[in-house]
C-alpha atoms as a PDB file:
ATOM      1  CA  UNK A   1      95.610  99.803 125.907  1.00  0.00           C
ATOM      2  CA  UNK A   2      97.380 103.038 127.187  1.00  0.00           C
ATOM      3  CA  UNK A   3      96.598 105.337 124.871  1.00  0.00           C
ATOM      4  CA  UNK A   4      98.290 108.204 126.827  1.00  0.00           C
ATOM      5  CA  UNK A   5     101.720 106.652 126.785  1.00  0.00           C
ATOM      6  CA  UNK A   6     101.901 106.861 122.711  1.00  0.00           C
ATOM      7  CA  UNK A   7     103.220 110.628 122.888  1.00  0.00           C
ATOM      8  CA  UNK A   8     105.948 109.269 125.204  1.00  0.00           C
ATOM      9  CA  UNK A   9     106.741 106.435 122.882  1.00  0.00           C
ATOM     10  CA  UNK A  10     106.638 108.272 119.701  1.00  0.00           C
ATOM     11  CA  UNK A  11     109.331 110.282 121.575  1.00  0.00           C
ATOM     12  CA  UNK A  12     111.696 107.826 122.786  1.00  0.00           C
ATOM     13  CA  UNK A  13     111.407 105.803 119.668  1.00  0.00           C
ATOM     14  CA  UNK A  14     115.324 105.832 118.646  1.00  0.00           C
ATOM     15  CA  UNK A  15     115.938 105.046 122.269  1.00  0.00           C
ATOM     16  CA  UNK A  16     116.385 101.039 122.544  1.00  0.00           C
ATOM     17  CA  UNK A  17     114.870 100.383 125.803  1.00  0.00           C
ATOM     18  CA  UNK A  18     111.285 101.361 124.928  1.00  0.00           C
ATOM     19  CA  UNK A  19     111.579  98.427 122.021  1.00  0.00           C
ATOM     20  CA  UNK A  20     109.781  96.070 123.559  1.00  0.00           C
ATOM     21  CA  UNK A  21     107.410  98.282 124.752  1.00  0.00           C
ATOM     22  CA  UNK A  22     106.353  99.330 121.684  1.00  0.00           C
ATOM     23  CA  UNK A  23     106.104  95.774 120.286  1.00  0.00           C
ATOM     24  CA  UNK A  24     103.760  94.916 123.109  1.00  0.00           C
ATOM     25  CA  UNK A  25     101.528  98.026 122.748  1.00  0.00           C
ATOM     26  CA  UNK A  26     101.158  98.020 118.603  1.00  0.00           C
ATOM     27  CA  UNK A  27     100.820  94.323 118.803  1.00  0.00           C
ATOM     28  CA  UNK A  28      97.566  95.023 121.126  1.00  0.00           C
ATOM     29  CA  UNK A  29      96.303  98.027 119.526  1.00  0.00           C
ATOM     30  CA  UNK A  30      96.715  97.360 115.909  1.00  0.00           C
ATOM     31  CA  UNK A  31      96.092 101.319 115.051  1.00  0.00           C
ATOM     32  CA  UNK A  32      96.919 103.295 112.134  1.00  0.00           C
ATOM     33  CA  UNK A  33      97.342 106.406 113.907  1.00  0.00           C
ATOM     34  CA  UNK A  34     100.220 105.709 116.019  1.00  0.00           C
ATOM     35  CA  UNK A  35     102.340 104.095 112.945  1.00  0.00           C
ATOM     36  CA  UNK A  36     101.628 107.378 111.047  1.00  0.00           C
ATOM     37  CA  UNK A  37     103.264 109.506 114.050  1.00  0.00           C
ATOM     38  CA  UNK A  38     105.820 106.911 114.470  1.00  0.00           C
ATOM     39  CA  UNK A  39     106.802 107.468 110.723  1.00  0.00           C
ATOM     40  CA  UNK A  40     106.907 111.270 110.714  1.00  0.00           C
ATOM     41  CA  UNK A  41     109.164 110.564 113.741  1.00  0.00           C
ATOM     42  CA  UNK A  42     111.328 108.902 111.341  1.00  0.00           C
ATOM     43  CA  UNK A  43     110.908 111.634 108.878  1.00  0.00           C
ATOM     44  CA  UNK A  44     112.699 113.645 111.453  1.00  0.00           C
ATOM     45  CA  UNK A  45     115.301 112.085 112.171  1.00  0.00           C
ATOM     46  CA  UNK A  46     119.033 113.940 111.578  1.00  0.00           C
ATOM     47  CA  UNK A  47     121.780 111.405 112.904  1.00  0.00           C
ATOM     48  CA  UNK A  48     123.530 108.787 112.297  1.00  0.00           C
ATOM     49  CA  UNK A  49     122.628 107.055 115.466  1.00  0.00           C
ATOM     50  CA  UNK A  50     118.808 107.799 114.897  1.00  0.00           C
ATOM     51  CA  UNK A  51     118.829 106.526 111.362  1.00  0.00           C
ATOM     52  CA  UNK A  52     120.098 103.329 112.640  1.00  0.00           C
ATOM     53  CA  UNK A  53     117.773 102.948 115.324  1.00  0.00           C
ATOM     54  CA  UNK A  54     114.705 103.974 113.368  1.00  0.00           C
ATOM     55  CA  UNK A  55     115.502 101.531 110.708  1.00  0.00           C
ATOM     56  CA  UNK A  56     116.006  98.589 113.476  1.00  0.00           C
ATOM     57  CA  UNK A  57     112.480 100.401 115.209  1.00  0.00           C
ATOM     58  CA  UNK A  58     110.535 100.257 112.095  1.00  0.00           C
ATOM     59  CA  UNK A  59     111.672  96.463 111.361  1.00  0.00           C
ATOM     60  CA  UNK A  60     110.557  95.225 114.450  1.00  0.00           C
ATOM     61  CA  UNK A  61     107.475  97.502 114.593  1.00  0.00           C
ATOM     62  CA  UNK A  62     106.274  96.206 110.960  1.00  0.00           C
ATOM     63  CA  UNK A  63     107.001  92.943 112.096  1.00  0.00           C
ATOM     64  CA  UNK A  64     104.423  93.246 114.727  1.00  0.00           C
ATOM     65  CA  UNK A  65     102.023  95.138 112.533  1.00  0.00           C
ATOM     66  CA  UNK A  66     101.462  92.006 109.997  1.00  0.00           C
ATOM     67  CA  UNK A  67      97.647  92.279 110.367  1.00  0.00           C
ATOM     68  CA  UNK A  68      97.389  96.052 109.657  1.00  0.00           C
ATOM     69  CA  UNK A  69      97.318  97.613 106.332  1.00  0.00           C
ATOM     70  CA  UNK A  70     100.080  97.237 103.865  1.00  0.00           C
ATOM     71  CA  UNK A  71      99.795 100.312 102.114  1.00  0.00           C
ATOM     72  CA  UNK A  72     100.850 102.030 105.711  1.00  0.00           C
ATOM     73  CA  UNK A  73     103.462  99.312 106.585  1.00  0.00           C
ATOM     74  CA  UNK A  74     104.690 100.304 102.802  1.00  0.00           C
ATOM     75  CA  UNK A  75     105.372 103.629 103.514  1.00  0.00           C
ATOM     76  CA  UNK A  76     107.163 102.524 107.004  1.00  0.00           C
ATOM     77  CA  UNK A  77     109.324 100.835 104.775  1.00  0.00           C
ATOM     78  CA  UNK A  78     109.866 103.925 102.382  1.00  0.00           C
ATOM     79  CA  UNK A  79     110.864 105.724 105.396  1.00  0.00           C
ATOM     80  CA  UNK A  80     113.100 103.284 106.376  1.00  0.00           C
ATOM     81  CA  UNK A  81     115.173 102.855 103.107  1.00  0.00           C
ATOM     82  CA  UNK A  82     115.740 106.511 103.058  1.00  0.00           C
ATOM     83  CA  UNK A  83     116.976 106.025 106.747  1.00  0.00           C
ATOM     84  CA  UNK A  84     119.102 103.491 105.518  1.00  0.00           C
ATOM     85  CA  UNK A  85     120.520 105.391 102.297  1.00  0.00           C
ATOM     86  CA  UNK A  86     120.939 108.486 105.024  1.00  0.00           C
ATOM     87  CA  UNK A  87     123.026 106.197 106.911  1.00  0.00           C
ATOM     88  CA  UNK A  88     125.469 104.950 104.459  1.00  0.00           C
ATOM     89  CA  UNK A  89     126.041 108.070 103.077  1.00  0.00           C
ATOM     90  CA  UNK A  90     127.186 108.772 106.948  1.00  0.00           C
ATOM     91  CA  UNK A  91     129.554 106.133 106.962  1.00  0.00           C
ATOM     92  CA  UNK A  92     131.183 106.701 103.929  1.00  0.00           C
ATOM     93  CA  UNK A  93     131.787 110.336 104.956  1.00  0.00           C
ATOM     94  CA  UNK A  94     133.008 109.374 108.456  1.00  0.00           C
ATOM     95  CA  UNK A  95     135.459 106.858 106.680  1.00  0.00           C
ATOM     96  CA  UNK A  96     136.238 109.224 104.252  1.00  0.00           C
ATOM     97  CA  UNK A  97     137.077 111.786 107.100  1.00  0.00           C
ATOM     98  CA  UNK A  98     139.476 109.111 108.398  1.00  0.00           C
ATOM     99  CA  UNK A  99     137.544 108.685 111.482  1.00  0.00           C
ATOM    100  CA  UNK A 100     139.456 105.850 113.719  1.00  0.00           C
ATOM    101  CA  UNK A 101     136.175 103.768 113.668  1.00  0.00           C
ATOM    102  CA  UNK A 102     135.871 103.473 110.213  1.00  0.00           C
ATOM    103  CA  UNK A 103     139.163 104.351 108.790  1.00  0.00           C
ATOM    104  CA  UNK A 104     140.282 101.163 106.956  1.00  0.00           C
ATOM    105  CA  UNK A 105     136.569 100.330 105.528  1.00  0.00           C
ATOM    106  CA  UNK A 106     136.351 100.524 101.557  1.00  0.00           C
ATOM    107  CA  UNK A 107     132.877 102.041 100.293  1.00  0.00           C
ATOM    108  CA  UNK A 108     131.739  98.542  99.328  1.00  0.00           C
ATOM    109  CA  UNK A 109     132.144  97.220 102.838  1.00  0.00           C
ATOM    110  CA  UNK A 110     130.219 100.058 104.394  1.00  0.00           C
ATOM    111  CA  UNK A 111     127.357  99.346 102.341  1.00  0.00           C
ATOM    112  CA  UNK A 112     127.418  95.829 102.692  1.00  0.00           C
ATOM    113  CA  UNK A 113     126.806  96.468 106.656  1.00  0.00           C
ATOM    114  CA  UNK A 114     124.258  98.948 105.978  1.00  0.00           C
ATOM    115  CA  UNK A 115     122.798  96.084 103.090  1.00  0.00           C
ATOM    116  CA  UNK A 116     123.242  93.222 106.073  1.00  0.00           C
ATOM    117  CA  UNK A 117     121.892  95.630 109.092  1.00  0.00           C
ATOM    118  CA  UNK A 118     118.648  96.559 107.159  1.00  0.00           C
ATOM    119  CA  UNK A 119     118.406  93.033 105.386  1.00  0.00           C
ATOM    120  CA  UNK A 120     118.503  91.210 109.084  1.00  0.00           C
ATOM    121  CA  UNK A 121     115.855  93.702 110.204  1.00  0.00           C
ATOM    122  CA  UNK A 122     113.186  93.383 107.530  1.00  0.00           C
ATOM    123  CA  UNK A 123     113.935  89.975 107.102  1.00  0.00           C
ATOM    124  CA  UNK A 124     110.716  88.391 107.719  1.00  0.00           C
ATOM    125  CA  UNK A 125     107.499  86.677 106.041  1.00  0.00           C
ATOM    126  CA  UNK A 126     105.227  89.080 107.325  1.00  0.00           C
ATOM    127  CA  UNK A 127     106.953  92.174 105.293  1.00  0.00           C
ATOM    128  CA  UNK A 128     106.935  90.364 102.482  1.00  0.00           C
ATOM    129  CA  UNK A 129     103.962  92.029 100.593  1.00  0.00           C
ATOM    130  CA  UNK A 130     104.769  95.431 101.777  1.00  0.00           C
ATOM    131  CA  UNK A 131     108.466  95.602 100.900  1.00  0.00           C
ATOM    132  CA  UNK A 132     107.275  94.405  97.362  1.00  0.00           C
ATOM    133  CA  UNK A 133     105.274  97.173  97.349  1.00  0.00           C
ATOM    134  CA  UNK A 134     107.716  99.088  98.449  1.00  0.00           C
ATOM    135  CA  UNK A 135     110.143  98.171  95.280  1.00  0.00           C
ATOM    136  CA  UNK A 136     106.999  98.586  92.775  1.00  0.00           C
ATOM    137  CA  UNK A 137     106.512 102.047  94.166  1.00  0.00           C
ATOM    138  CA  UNK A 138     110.127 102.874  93.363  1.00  0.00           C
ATOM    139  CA  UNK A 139     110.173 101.058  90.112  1.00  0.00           C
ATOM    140  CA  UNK A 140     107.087 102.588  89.036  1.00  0.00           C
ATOM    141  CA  UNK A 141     108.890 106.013  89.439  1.00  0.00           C
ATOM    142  CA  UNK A 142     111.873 105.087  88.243  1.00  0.00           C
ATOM    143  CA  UNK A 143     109.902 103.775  84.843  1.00  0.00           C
ATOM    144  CA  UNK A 144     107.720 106.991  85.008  1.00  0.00           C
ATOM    145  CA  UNK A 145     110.195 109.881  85.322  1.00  0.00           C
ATOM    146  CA  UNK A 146     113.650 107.842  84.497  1.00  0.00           C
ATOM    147  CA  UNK A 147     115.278 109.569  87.387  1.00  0.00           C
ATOM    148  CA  UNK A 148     116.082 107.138  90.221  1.00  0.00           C
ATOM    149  CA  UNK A 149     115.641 109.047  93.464  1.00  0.00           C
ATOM    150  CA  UNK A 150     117.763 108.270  96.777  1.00  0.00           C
ATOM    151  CA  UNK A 151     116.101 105.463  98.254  1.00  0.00           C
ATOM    152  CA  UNK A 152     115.993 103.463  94.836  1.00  0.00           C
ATOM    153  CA  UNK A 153     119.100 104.032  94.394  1.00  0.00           C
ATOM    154  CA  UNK A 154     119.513 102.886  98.489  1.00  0.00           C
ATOM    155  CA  UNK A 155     118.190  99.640  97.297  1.00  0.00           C
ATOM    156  CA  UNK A 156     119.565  99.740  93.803  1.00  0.00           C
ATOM    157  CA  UNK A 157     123.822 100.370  95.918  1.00  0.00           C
ATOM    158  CA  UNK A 158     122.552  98.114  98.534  1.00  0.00           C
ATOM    159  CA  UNK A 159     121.542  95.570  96.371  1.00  0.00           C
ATOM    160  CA  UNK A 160     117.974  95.564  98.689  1.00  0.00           C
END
């Protein structure tokens, strides 16, 4: 119940070690504000090693949010897809770039980690509804404007 510490959290959100503490305080506080600041945290985000983070942070925050509003958990999700298409778009540059890390990874293999990475992160009952919301949102604007924007076609290369 410390609402003062939620600037602090918001702020070290791609930072691993304030995880748990974040679990602990949405699970008790249930509150639509702080996942709305925690998602235009995301919005911010401009590296690699954020987008990963904020994809495994927003997993294991929605997780905890399963009595809240799925609308908001929906757009979590949204957020988190982009992340994730941000991400492999990273990787396929940096093994592109010959970067020693990633050097002998084909395309295809770097977006099956990406696939696997945000697959084993949303992979629970209790995002169920939302990410299905999530995929009707895109699908609706894929069927509306027939342009499929980057984080449909995030799920559509990550097979999501």
């Amino acid at each position: 119940t410390r609402r003062d510490k939620e600037d602090l959290l918001i702020e070290n959100f791609s930072i691993l070690s304030y995880k748990m503490q974040q679990y602990f305080m949405q699970e008790s506080l249930k509150i639509c504000p702080f996942s709305r600041k925690i998602i235009a945290k995301l919005k911010k985000a401009t590296a690699l090693k954020h987008f990963m983070s904020g994809v495994l942070g927003a997993g294991y925050l929605l997780q905890a949010l399963y009595q809240t509003d799925n609308t908001l958990r929906k757009d979590a999700i949204l957020q988190a897809l982009d992340l994730n298409a941000k991400s492999t778009d990273i990787l396929i540059k940096l093994a592109a770039d010959d970067v020693i890390l990633f050097r002998s990874y084909s395309i295809p293999i770097l977006q099956i980690m990406n696939l696997f990475y945000f697959y084993e992160t949303f992979n629970s009952v209790t995002i169920k509804e939302p990410l299905k919301m999530a995929f009707d949102f895109y699908y609706q604007d894929y069927k509306d404007t027939g342009k499929a924007i980057n984080a449909l076609k995030a799920i559509i290369k990550n097979g999501v």
